[in-house]
Protein backbone atom coordinates (compact mmCIF):
# COMPACT_ATOMS: atom_id res chain seq x y z
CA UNK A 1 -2.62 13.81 26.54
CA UNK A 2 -4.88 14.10 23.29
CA UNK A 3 -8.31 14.89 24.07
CA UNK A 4 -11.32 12.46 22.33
CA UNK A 5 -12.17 15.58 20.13
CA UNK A 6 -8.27 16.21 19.17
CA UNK A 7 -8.13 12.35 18.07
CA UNK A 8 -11.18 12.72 15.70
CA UNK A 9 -9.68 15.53 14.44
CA UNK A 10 -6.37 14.01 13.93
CA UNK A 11 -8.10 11.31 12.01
CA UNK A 12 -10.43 13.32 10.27
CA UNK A 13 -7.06 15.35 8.84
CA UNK A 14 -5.12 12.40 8.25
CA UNK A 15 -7.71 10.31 6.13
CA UNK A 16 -8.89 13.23 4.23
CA UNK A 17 -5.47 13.51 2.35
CA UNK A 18 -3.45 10.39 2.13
CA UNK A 19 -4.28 8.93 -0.28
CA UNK A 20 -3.26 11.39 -3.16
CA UNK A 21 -0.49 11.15 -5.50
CA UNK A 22 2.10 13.03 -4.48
CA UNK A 23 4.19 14.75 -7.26
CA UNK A 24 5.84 17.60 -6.15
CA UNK A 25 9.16 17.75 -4.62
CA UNK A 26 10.58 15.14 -6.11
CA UNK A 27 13.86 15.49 -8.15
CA UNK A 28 12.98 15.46 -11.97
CA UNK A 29 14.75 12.02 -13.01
CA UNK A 30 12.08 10.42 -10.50
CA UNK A 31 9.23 10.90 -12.99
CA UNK A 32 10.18 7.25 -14.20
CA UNK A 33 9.50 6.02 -10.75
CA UNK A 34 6.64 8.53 -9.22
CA UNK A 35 3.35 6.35 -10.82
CA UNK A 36 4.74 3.14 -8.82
CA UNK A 37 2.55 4.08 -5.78
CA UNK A 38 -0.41 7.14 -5.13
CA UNK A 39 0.15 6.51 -0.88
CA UNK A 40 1.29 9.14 0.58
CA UNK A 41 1.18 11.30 3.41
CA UNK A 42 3.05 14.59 4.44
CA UNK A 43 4.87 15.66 7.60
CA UNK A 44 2.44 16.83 9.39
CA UNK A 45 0.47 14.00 8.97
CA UNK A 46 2.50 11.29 9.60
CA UNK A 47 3.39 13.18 12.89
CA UNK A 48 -0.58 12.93 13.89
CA UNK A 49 -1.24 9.65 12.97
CA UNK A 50 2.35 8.29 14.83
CA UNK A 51 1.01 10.58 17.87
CA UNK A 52 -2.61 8.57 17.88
CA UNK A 53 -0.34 5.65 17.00
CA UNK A 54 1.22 5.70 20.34
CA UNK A 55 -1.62 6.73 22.56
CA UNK A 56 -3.53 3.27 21.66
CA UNK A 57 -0.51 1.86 20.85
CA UNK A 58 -1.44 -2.48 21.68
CA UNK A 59 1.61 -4.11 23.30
CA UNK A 60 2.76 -7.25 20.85
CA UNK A 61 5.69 -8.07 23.00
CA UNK A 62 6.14 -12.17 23.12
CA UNK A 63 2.35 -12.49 20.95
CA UNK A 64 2.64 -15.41 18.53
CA UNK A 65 0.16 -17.49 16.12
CA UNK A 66 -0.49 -16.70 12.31
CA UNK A 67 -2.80 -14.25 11.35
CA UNK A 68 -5.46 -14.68 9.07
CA UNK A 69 -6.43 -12.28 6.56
CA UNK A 70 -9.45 -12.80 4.23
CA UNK A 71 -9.33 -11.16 0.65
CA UNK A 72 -12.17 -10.52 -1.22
CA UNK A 73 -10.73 -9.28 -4.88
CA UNK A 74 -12.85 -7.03 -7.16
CA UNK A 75 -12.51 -7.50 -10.58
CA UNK A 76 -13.05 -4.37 -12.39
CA UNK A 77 -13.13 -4.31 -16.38
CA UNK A 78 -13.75 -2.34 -18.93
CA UNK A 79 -14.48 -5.17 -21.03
CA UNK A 80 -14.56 -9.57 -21.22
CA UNK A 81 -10.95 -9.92 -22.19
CA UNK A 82 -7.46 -9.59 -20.54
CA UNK A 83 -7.17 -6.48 -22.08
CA UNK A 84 -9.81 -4.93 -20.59
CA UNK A 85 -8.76 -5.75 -17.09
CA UNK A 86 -10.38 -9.37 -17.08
CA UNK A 87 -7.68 -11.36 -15.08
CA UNK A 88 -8.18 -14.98 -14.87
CA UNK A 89 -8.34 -16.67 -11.45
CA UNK A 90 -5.11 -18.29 -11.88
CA UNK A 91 -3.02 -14.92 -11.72
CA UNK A 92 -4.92 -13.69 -8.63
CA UNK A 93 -4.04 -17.03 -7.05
CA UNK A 94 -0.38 -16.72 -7.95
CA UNK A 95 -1.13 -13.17 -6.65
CA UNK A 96 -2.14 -14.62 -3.31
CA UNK A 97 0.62 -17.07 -3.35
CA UNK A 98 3.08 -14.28 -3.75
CA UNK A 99 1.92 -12.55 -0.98
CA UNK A 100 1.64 -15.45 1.36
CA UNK A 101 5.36 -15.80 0.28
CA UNK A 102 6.82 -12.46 1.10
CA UNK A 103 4.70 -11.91 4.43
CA UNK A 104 5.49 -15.13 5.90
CA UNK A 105 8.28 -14.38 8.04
CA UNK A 106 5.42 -11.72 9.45
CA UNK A 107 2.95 -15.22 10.53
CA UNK A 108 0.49 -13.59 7.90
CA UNK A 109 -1.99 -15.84 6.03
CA UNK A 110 -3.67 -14.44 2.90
CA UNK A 111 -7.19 -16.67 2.15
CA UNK A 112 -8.86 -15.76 -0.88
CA UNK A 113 -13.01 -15.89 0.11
CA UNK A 114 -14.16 -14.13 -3.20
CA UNK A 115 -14.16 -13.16 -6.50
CA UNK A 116 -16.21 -10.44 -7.85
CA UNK A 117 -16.14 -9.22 -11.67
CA UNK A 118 -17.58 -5.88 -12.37
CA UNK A 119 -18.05 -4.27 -15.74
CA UNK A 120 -17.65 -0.32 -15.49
CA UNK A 121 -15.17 1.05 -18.09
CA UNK A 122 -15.81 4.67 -15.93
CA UNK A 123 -14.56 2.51 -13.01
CA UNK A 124 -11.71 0.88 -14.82
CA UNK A 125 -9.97 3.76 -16.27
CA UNK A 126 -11.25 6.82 -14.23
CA UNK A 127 -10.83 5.16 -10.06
CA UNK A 128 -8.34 7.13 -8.27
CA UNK A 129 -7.75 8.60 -5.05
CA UNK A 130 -10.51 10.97 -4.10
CA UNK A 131 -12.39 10.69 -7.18
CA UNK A 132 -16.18 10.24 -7.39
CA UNK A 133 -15.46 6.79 -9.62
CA UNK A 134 -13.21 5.57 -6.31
CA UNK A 135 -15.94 6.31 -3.90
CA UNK A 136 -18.59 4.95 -6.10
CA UNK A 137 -16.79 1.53 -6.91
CA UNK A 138 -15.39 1.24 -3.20
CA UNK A 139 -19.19 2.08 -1.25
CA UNK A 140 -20.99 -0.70 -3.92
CA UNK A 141 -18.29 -3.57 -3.68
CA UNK A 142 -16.42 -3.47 -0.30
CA UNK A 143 -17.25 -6.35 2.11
CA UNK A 144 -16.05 -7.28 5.67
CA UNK A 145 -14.27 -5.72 8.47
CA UNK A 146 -11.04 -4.16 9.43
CA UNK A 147 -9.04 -7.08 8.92
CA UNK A 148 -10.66 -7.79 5.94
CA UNK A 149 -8.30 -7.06 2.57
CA UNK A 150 -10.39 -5.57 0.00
CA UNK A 151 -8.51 -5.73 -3.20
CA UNK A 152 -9.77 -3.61 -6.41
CA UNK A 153 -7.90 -4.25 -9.61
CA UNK A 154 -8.18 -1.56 -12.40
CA UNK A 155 -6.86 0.14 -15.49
CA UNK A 156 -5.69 3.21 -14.50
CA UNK A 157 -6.41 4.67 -17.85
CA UNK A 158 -7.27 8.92 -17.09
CA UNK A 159 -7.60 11.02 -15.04
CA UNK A 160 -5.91 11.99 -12.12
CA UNK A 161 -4.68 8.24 -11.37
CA UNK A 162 -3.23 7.77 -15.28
CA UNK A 163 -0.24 5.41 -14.79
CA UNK A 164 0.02 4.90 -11.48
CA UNK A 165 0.38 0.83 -10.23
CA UNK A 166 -1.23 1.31 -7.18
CA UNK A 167 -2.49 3.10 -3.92
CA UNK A 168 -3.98 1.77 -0.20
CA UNK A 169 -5.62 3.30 2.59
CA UNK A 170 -3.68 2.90 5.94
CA UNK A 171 -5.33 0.91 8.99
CA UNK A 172 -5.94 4.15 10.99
CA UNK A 173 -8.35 5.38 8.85
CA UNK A 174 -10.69 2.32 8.98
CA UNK A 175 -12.48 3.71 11.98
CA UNK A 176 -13.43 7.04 10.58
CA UNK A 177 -14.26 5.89 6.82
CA UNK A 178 -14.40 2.30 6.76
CA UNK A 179 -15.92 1.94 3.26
CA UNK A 180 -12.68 3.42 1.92
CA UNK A 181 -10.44 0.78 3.13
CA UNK A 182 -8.65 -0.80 0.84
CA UNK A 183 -6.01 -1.31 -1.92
CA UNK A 184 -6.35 -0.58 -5.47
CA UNK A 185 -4.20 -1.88 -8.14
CA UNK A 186 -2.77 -1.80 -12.00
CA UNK A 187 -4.49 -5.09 -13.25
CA UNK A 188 -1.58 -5.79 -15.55
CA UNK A 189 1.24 -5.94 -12.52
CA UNK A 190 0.36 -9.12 -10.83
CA UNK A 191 1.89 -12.30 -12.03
CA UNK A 192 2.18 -12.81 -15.87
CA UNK A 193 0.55 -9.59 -16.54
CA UNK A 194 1.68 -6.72 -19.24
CA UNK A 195 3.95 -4.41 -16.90
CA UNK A 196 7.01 -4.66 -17.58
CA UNK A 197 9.12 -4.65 -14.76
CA UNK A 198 6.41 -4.74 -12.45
CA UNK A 199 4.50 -8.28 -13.07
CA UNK A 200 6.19 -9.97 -10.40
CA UNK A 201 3.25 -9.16 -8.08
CA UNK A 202 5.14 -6.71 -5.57
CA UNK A 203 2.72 -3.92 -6.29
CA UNK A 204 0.29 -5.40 -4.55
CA UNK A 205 3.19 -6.60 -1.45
CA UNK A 206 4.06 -2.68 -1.55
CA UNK A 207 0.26 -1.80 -1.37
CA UNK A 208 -1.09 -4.15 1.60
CA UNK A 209 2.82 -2.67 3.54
CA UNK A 210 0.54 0.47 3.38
CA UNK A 211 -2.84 -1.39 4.64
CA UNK A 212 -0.82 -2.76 7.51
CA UNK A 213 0.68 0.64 8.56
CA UNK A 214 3.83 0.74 6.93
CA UNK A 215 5.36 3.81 5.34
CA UNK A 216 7.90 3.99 2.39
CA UNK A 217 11.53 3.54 2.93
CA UNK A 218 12.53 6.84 1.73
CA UNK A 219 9.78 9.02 4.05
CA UNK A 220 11.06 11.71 5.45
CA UNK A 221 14.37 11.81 3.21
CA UNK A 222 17.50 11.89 5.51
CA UNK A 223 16.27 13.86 8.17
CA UNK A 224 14.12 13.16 11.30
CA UNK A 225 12.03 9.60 12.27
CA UNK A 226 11.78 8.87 8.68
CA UNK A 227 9.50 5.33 8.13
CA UNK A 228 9.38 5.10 11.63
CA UNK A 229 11.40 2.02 11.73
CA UNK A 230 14.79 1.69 13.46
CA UNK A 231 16.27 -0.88 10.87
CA UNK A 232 15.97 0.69 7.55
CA UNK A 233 18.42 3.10 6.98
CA UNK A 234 17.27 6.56 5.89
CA UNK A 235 16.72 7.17 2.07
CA UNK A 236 16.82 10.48 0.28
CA UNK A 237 14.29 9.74 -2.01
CA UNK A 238 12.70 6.76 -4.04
CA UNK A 239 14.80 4.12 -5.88
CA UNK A 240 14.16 3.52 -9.35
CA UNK A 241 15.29 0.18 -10.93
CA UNK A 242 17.76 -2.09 -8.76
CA UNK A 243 20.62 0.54 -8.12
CA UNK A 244 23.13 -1.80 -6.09
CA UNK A 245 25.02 -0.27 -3.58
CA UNK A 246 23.13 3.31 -3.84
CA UNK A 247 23.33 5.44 -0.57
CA UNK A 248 21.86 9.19 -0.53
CA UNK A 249 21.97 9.89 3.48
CA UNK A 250 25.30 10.49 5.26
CA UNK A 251 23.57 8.03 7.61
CA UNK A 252 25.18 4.41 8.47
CA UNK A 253 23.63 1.93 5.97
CA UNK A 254 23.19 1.70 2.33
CA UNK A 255 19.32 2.61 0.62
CA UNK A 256 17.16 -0.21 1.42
CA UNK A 257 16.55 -0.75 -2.27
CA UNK A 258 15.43 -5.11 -1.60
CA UNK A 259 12.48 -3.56 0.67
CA UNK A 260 8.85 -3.68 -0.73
CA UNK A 261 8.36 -0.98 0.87
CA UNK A 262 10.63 1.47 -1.90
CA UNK A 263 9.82 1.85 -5.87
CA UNK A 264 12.43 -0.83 -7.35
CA UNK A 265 11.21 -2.99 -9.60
CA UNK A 266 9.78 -5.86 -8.71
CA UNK A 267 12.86 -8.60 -9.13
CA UNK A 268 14.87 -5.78 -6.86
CA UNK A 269 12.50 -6.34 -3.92
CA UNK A 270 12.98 -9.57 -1.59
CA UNK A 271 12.29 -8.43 2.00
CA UNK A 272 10.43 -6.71 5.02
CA UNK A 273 12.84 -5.78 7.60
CA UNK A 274 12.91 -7.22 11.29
CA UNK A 275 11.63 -3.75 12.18
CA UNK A 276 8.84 -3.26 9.52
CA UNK A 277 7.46 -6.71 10.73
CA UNK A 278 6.94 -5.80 13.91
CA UNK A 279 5.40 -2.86 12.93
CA UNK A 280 3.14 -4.19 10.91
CA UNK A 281 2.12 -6.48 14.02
CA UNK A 282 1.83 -3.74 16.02
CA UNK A 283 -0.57 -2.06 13.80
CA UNK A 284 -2.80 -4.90 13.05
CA UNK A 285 -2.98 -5.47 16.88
CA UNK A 286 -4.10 -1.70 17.19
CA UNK A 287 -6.44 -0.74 14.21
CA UNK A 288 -7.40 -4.12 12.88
């Protein structure tokens, strides 16, 4: 049994660290692929949080009935036009549409209650995970509760975040630092926007995976629990691209390339797994 003071600890430990951009480790013809996603935690964290995980774990055996989700999206430009990170509302509603789409088979709902626009070039190019401009942006714009998707579109520009597409808290960190809930994305990669190979919208898919408790596909490599997930067979590291038929583990399955929950671009990914759905069930029943 973990003790009250052990738990806030855990938390305390997890939250402080995963949301940084991991590059080390990684072979060197992954650099293509590393900016897809800043969410990550190590070992030893992931071992924590699945520890608290289980303690409070909320039994979703036989629950039905859709979820609701209310989004409240943050515009933030550098500037009035496109090009400054001024997306019209017709591309975040295809966004929503696209994520209504590939969470369905999850009973997920995705209802867009606002729109904000906010003009702060620092913002824009400098937000990033555990940067002053992220905290900043994140304690002056985020509204709602747990289950309450705050969505912050930005440039990405400098800094620490430079070329990534996106990054997301993870539910179990809502209680400890709820302010810092929340996904933040490339403006350009929802649909119709500049990024090529990743303006499908699936950024955002592979970022709210992370809000609901998911883990990449290729966590953990080929050894140990991995994603936690019994149905997606173990991945040596990320997939770049759409590389049919790929297989890095010695482990029955090919790479789960078609999840959203790996770094293949966006007409690559189709799917959640039967096993990453009801995890993701599981998690909003616990945390949010």
């Amino acid at each position: 049994m973990i003790s009250t003071a052990s738990i806030s600890l855990l938390l305390s430990a997890v939250s402080s660290a995963f949301a940084s951009p991991v590059l080390n480790g990684l072979p060197a013809n992954l650099t293509s692929v590393i900016g897809r996603c800043g969410t990550d935690l190590n070992d030893t964290q992931i071992i924590l949080a699945e520890k608290h995980f289980l303690l409070n774990k909320v039994n979703t055996v036989g629950a039905s009935g859709l979820t609701i989700i209310n989004v409240y999206w943050h515009v933030i430009r550098s500037r009035n036009d496109l090009y400054g990170g001024n997306i019209p509302d017709n591309q975040i509603s295809d966004q929503i549409n696209v994520l209504n789409s590939d969470y369905r088979d999850g009973s997920i709902r995705f209802t867009l209650v606002e729109t904000t626009r906010t003009t702060n070039a620092d913002w824009f190019d400098n937000a990033a995970p555990n940067t002053q401009q992220q905290s900043a942006m994140k304690s002056a714009l985020r509204k709602g509760g747990a289950r309450d998707l705050n969505i912050y579109s930005v440039g990405f520009n400098s800094g620490q975040g430079k070329g990534l597409l996106g990054y997301s808290t993870f539910p179990w960190q809502y209680s400890s630092n709820r302010k810092d809930d929340g996904v933040v994305i490339q403006y350009s990669t929802v649909p119709g926007g500049s990024m090529s190979n990743y303006n499908e919208g699936r950024t955002l898919t592979h970022e709210a995976g992370h809000w609901f408790g998911l883990y990449h596909t290729f966590q953990g490599g080929c050894n140990g629990s991995g994603d936690y997930v019994d149905d997606t067979p173990a991945e040596a590291s990320p997939a770049g691209g759409c590389p049919n038929g790929r297989d890095t583990c010695s482990s029955a399955g090919s790479d789960p390339i078609h999840s959203y929950m790996d770094y293949t671009y966006d007409s690559c990914m189709n799917m959640f797994t039967s096993g990453q759905v009801s995890r993701i069930k599981s998690q909003i029943s616990t945390y949010r």
